[in-house]
Protein backbone atom coordinates (compact mmCIF):
# COMPACT_ATOMS: atom_id res chain seq x y z
CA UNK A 1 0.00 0.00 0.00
CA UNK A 2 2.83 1.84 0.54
CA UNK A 3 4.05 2.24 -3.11
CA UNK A 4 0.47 2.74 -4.27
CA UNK A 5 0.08 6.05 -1.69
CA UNK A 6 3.13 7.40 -3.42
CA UNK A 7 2.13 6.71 -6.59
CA UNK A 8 -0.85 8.44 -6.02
CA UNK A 9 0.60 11.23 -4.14
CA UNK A 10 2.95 11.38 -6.88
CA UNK A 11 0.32 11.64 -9.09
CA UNK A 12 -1.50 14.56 -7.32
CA UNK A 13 1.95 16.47 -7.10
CA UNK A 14 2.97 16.84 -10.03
CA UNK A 15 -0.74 17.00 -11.66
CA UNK A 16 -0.41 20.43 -9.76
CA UNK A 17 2.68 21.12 -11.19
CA UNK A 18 1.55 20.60 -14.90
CA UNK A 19 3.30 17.36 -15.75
CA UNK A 20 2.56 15.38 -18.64
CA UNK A 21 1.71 12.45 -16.55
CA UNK A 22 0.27 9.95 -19.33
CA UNK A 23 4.38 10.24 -20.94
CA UNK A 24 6.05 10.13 -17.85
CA UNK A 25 7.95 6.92 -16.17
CA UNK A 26 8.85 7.97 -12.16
CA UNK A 27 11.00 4.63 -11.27
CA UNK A 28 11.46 3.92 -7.35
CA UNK A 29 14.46 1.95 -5.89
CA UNK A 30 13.25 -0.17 -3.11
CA UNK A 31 15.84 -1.45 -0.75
CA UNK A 32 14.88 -4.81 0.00
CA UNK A 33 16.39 -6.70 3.75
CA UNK A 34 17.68 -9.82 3.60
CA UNK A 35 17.77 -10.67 6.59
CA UNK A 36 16.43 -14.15 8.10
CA UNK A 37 15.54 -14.72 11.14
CA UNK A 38 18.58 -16.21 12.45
CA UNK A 39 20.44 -13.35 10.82
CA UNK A 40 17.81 -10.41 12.49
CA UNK A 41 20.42 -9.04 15.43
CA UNK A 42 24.21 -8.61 14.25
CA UNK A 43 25.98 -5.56 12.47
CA UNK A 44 26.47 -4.88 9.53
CA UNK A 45 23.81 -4.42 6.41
CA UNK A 46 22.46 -7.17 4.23
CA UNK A 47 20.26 -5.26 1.97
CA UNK A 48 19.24 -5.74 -1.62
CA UNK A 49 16.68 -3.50 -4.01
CA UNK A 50 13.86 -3.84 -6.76
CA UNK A 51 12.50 -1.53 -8.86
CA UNK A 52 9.53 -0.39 -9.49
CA UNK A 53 7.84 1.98 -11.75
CA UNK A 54 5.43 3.93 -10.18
CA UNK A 55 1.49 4.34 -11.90
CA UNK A 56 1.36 7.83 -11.85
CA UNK A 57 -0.58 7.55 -14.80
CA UNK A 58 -3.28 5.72 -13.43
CA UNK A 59 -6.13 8.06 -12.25
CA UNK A 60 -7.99 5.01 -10.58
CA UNK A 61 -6.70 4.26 -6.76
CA UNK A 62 -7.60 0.56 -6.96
CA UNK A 63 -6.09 0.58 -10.45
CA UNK A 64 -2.44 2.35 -8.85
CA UNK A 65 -2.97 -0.54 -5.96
CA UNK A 66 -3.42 -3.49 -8.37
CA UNK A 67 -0.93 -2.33 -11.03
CA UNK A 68 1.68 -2.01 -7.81
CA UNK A 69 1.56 -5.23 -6.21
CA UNK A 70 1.92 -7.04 -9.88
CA UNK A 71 5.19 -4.96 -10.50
CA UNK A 72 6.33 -5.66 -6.80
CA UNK A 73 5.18 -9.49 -7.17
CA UNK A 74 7.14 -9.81 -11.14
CA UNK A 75 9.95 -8.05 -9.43
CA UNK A 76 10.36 -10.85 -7.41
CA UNK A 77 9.30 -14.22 -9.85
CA UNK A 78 12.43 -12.89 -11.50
CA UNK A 79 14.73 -13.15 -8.21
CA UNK A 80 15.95 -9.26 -8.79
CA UNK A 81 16.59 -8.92 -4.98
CA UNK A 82 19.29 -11.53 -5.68
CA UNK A 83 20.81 -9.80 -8.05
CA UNK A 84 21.08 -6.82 -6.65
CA UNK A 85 22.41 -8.31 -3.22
CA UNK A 86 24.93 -10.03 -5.13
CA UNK A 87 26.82 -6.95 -6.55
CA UNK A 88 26.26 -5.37 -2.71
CA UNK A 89 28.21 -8.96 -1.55
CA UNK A 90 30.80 -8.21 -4.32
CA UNK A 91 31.21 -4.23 -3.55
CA UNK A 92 32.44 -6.00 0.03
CA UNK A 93 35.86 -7.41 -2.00
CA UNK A 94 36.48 -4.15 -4.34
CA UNK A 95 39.18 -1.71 -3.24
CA UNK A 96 36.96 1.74 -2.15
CA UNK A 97 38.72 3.75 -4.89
CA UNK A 98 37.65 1.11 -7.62
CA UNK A 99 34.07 1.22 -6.12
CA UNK A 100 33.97 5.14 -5.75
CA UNK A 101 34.96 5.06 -9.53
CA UNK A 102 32.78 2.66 -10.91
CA UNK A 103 29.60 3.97 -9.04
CA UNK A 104 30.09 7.34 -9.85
CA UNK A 105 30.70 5.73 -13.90
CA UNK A 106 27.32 4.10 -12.99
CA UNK A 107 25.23 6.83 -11.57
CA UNK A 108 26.55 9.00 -14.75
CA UNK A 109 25.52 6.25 -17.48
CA UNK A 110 22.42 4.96 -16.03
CA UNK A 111 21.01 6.05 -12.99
CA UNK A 112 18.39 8.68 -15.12
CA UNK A 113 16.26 5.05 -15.09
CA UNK A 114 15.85 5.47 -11.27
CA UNK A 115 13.79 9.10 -10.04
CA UNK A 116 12.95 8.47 -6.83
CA UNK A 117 14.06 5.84 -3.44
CA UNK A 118 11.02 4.40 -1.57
CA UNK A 119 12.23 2.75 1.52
CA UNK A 120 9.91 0.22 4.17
CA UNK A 121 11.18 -0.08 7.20
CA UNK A 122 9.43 -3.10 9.95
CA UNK A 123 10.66 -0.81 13.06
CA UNK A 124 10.60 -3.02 16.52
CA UNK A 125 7.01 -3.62 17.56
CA UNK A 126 7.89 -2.89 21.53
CA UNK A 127 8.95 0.30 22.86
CA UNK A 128 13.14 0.67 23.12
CA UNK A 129 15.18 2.66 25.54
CA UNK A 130 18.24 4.52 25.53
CA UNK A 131 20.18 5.82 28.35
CA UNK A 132 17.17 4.54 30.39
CA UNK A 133 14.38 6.71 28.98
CA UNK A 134 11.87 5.75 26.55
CA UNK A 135 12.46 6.33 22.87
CA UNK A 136 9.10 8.17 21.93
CA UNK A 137 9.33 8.12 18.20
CA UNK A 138 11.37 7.04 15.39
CA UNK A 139 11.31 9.01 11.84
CA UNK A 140 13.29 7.48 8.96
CA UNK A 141 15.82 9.48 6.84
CA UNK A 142 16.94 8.28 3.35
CA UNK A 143 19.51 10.80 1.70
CA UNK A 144 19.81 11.79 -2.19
CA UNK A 145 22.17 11.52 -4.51
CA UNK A 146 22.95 11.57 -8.37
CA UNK A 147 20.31 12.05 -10.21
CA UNK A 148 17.55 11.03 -7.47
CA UNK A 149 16.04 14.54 -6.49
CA UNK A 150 13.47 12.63 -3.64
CA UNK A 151 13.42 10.33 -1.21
CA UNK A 152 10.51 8.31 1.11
CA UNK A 153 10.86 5.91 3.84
CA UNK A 154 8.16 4.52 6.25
CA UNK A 155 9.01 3.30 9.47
CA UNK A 156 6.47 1.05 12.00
CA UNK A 157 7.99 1.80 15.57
CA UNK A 158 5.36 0.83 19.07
CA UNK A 159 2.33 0.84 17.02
CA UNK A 160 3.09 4.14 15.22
CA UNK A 161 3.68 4.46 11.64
CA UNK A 162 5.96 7.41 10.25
CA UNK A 163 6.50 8.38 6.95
CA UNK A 164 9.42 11.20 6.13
CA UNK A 165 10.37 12.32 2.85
CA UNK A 166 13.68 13.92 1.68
CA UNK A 167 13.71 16.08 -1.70
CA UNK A 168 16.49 18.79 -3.01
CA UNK A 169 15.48 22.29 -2.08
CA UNK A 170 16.15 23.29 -5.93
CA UNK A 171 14.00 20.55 -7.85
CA UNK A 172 11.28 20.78 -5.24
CA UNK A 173 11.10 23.79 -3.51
CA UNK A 174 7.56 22.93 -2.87
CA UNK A 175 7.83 19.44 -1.14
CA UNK A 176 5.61 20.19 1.48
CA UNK A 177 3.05 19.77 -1.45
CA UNK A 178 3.97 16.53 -1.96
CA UNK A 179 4.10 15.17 1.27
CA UNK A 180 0.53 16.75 1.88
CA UNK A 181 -0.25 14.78 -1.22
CA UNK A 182 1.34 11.79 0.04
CA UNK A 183 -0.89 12.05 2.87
CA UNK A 184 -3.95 12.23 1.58
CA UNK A 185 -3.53 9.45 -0.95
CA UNK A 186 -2.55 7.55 2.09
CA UNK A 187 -5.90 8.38 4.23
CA UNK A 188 -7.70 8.03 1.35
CA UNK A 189 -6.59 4.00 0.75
CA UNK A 190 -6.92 3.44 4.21
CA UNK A 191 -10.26 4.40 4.38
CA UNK A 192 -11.10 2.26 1.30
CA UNK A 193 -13.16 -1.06 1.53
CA UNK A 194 -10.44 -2.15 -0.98
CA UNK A 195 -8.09 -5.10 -0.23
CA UNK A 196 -4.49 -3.59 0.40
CA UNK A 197 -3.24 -6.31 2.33
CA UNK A 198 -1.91 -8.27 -1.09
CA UNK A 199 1.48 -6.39 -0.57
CA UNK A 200 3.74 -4.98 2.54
CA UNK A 201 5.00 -2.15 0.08
């Protein structure tokens, strides 16, 4: 449901803005854990990614909702999250200079097929402390970089759910539009009788 409420607030956004949104392609990145559950507490990241492209040219909510979980769902038939965790396993054995070169090569050549990071965070379901007082809230940060002008995460922490949303003060100068968007796509799926529990994006 996740991905569909951006897509949708995506949609509203730049609608506002005057996009052409029947022509335009907005591709997330979505990190991915791979974690087990013998593997859940230990440092270190083992992470992975998909990608998705967004329906922002979908005006129907059930339609964005539907359209997302098939992308998510082909995504993974086609074992992408393995892919992608393989080159993160192999950017573990390549001297930092090599890697520095080759990603900025990378984000140079082909990163324009990746707009935007949208990032899902399972948070732990108990309050935590630290330094013996209770940790109230926790709100997810994703940075940008390249060519990716905007960010989302949402993070489950104690029964709250947070979504934050990073964007470059010169390509969006008006992000709290979007995140208002964001929002109300968000209430408005929640409130629907529709079936969102198909996918945990």
């Amino acid at each position: 449901m996740f991905l569909a409420a951006l897509a949708g607030g995506y949609r509203r956004y730049l609608a506002e803005r005057g996009e052409p949104l029947a022509s335009l392609v907005l591709r997330a990145i979505v990190p991915v854990s791979r974690r087990t559950a013998r593997q859940s507490v230990g440092p270190g990241n083992l992470s992975a990614a998909i990608f998705v492209e967004l329906p922002v040219d979908l005006t129907e909510p059930h339609h964005r909702l539907t359209t997302v979980s098939a992308r998510t769902a082909d995504q993974k038939s086609r074992r992408v999250a393995d892919a992608t965790a393989a080159l993160v396993r192999a950017a573990d054995h390549i001297p930092s200079a090599l890697l520095a070169r080759g990603a900025g090569a990378y984000g140079r050549a082909r990163q324009g097929r990746v707009n935007v990071v949208a990032s899902n965070i399972p948070g732990p379901t108990q309050p935590r402390y630290f330094a013996g007082r209770r940790v109230l809230e926790l709100i997810p940060f994703v940075p940008i970089a390249q060519q990716i002008r905007a960010s989302a995460a949402m993070l489950t922490y104690a029964g709250r759910l947070t979504i934050s949303m990073t964007g470059d003060a010169d390509a969006l100068p008006d992000l709290d539009h979007l995140i208002a968007a964001v929002g109300a796509e968000l209430h408005d799926l929640s409130a629907s009788p529709l079936d969102t529990g198909s996918s945990a994006l």
